[in-house]
C-alpha atoms as a PDB file:
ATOM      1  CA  UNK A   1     113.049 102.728  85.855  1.00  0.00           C
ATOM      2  CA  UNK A   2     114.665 103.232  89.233  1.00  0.00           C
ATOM      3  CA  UNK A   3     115.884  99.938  91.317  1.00  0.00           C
ATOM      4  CA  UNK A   4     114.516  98.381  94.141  1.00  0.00           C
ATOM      5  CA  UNK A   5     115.982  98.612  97.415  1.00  0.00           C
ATOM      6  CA  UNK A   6     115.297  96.608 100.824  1.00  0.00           C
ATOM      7  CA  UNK A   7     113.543  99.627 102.070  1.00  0.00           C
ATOM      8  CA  UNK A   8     110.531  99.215  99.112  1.00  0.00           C
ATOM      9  CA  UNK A   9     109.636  95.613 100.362  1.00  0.00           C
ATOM     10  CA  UNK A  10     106.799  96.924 102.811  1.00  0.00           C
ATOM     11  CA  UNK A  11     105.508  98.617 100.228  1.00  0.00           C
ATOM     12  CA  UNK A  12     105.450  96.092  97.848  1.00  0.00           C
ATOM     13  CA  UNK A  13     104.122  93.272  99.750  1.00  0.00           C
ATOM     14  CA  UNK A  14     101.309  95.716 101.320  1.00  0.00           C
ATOM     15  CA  UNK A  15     100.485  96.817  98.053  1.00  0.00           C
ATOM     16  CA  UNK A  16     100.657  93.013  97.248  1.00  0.00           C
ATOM     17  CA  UNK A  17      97.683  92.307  99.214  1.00  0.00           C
ATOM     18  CA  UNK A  18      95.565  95.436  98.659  1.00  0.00           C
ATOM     19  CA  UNK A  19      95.585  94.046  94.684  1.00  0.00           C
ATOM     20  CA  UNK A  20      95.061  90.327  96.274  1.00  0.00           C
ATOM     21  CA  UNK A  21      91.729  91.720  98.299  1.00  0.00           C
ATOM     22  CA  UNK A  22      90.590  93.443  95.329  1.00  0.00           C
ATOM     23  CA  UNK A  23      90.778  90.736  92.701  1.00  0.00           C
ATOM     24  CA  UNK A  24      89.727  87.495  95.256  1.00  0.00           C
ATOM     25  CA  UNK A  25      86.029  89.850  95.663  1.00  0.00           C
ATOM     26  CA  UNK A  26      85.977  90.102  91.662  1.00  0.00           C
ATOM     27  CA  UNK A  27      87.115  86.595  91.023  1.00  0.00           C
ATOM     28  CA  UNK A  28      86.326  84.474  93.607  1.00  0.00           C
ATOM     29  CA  UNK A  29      87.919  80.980  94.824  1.00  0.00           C
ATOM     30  CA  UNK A  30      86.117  77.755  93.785  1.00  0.00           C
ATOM     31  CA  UNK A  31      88.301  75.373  96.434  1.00  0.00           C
ATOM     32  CA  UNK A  32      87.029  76.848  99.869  1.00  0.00           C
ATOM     33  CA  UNK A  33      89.720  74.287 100.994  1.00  0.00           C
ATOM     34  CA  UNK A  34      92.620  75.864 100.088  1.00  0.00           C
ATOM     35  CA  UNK A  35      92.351  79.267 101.752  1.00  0.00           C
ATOM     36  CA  UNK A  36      94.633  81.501 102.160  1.00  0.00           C
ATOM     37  CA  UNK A  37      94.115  82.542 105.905  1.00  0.00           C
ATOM     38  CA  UNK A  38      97.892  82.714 106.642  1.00  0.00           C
ATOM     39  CA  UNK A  39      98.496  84.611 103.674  1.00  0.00           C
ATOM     40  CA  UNK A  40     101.496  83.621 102.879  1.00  0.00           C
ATOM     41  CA  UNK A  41     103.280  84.537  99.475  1.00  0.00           C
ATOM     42  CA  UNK A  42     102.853  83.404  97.088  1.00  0.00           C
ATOM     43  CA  UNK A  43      98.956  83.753  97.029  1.00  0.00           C
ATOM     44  CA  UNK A  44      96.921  81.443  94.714  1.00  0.00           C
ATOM     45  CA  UNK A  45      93.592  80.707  94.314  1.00  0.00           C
ATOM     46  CA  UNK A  46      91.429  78.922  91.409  1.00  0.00           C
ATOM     47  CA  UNK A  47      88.648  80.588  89.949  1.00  0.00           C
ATOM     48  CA  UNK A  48      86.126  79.845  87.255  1.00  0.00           C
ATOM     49  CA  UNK A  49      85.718  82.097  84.418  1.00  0.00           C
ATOM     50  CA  UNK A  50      83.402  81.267  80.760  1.00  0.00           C
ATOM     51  CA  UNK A  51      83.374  77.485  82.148  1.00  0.00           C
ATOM     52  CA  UNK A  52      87.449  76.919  82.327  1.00  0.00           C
ATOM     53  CA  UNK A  53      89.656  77.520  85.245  1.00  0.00           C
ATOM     54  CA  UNK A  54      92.327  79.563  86.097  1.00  0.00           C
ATOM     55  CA  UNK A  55      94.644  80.455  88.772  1.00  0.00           C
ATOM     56  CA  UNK A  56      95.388  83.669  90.009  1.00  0.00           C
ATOM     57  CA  UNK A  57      99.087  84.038  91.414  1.00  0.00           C
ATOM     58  CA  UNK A  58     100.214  87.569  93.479  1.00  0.00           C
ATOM     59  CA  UNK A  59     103.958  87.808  94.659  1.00  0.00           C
ATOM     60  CA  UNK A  60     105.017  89.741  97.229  1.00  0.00           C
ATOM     61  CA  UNK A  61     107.381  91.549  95.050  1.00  0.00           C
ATOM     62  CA  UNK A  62     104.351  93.113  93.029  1.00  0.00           C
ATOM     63  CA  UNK A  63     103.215  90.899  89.987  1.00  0.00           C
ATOM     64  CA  UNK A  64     100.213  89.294  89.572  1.00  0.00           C
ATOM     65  CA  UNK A  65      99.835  86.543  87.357  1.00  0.00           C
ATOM     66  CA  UNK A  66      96.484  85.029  85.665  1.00  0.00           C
ATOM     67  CA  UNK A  67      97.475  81.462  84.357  1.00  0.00           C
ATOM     68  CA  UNK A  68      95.359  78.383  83.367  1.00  0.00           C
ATOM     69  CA  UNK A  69      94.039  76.496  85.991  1.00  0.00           C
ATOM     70  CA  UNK A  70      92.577  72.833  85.967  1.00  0.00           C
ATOM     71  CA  UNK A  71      95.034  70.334  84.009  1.00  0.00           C
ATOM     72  CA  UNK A  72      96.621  72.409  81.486  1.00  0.00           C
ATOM     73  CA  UNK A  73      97.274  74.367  84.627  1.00  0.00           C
ATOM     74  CA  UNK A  74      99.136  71.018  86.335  1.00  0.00           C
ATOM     75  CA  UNK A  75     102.180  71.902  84.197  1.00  0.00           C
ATOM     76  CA  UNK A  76     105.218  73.412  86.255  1.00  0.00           C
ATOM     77  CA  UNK A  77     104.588  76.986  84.864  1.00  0.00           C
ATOM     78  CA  UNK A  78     101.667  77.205  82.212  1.00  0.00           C
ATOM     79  CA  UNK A  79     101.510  80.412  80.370  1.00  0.00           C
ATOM     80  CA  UNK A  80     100.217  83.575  81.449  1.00  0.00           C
ATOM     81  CA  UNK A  81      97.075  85.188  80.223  1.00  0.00           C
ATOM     82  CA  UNK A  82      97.238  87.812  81.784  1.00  0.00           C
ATOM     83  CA  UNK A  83     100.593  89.734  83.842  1.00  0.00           C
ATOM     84  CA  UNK A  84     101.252  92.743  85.501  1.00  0.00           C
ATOM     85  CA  UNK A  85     104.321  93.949  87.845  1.00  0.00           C
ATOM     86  CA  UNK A  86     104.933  96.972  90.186  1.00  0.00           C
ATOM     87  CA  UNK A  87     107.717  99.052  88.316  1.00  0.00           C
ATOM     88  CA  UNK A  88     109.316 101.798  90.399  1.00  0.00           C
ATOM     89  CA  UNK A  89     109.577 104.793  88.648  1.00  0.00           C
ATOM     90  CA  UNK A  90     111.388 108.282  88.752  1.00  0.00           C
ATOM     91  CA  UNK A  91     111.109 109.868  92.426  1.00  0.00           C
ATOM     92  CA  UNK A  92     110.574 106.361  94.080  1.00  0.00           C
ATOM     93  CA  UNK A  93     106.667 106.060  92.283  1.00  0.00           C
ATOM     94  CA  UNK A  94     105.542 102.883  91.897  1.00  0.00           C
ATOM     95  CA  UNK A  95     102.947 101.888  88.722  1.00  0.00           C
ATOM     96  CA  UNK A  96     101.615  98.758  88.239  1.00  0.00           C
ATOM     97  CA  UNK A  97     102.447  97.857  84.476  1.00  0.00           C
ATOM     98  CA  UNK A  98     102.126  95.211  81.191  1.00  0.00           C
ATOM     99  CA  UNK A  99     105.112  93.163  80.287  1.00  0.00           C
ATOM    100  CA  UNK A 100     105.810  95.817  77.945  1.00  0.00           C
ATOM    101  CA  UNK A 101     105.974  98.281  80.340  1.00  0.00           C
ATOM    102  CA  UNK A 102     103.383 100.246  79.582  1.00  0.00           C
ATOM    103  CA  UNK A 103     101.661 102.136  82.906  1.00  0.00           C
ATOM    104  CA  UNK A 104      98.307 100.220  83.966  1.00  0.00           C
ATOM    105  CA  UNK A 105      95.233 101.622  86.249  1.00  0.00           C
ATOM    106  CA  UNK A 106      95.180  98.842  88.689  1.00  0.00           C
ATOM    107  CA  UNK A 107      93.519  98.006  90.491  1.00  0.00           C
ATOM    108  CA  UNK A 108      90.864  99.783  88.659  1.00  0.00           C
ATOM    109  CA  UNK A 109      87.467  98.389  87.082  1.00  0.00           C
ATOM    110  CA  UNK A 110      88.644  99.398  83.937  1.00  0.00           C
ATOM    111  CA  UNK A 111      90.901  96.313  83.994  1.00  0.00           C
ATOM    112  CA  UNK A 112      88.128  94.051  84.457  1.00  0.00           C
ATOM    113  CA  UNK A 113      87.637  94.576  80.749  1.00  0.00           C
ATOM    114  CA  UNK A 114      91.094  93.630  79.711  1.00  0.00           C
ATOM    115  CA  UNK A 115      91.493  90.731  81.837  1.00  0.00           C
ATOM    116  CA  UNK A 116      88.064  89.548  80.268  1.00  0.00           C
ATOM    117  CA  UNK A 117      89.650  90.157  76.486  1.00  0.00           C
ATOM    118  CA  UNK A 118      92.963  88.084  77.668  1.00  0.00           C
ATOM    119  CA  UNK A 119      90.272  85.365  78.903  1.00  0.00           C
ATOM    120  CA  UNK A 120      88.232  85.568  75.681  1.00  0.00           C
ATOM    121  CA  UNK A 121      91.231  85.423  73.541  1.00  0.00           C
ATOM    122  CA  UNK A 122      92.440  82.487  74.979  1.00  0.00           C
ATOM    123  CA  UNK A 123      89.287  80.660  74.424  1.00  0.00           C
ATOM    124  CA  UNK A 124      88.981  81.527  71.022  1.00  0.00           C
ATOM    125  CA  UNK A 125      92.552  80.152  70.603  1.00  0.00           C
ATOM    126  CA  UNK A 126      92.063  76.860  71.587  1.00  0.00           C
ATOM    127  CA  UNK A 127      88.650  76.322  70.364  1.00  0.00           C
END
């Protein structure tokens, strides 16, 4: 893993909002009042997913964040269910990646499917 410099944060924030377009058409806002017209970072929006909420958090600095929404989601910083960051790699390449570091196709529909496992796994927990 290479570091980031100053001239990587156009990249990251445009790449920032490409992911943010992508996921707010696959999981939609609930709160029309709370838009995010000015887009400014960080974005958030609720969304409703198997009957709970969530909220969906994208940095400018390349992570996006799927946490629990609603009360549980009132606490300063709820758990993630779901996490993935922009890691720059050899010959200044960027991949989008798992806490573990392992590379991720995203934004890519085949993602859908594992954001819907993280979901389903945290229902099962708690019920």
């Amino acid at each position: 893993m290479n570091s980031l410099d100053l001239n990587d944060l156009p990249f990251l924030k445009e790449e920032s909002l490409r992911v943010y377009r992508w996921l707010l058409a696959k999981f939609p806002e609930l709160d029309t009042l709370e838009t995010n017209e000015s887009l400014q970072f960080p974005l958030r929006w609720m969304t409703e997913q198997k009957g709970q909420r969530f909220e969906w958090v994208v940095s400018d600095m390349g992570s996006v964040t799927l946490r629990l929404g609603g009360l549980e989601g009132n606490r300063r910083n709820p758990a993630p269910i779901f996490y993935l960051s922009l890691r720059k790699l050899e010959a200044d390449v960027f991949h989008w990646t798992d806490p573990e570091g392992n590379p991720v196709p995203f934004p890519d529909p085949s993602i859908l499917i594992d954001i819907q496992n993280r979901i389903q796994l945290y229902l099962d927990s708690v019920s």
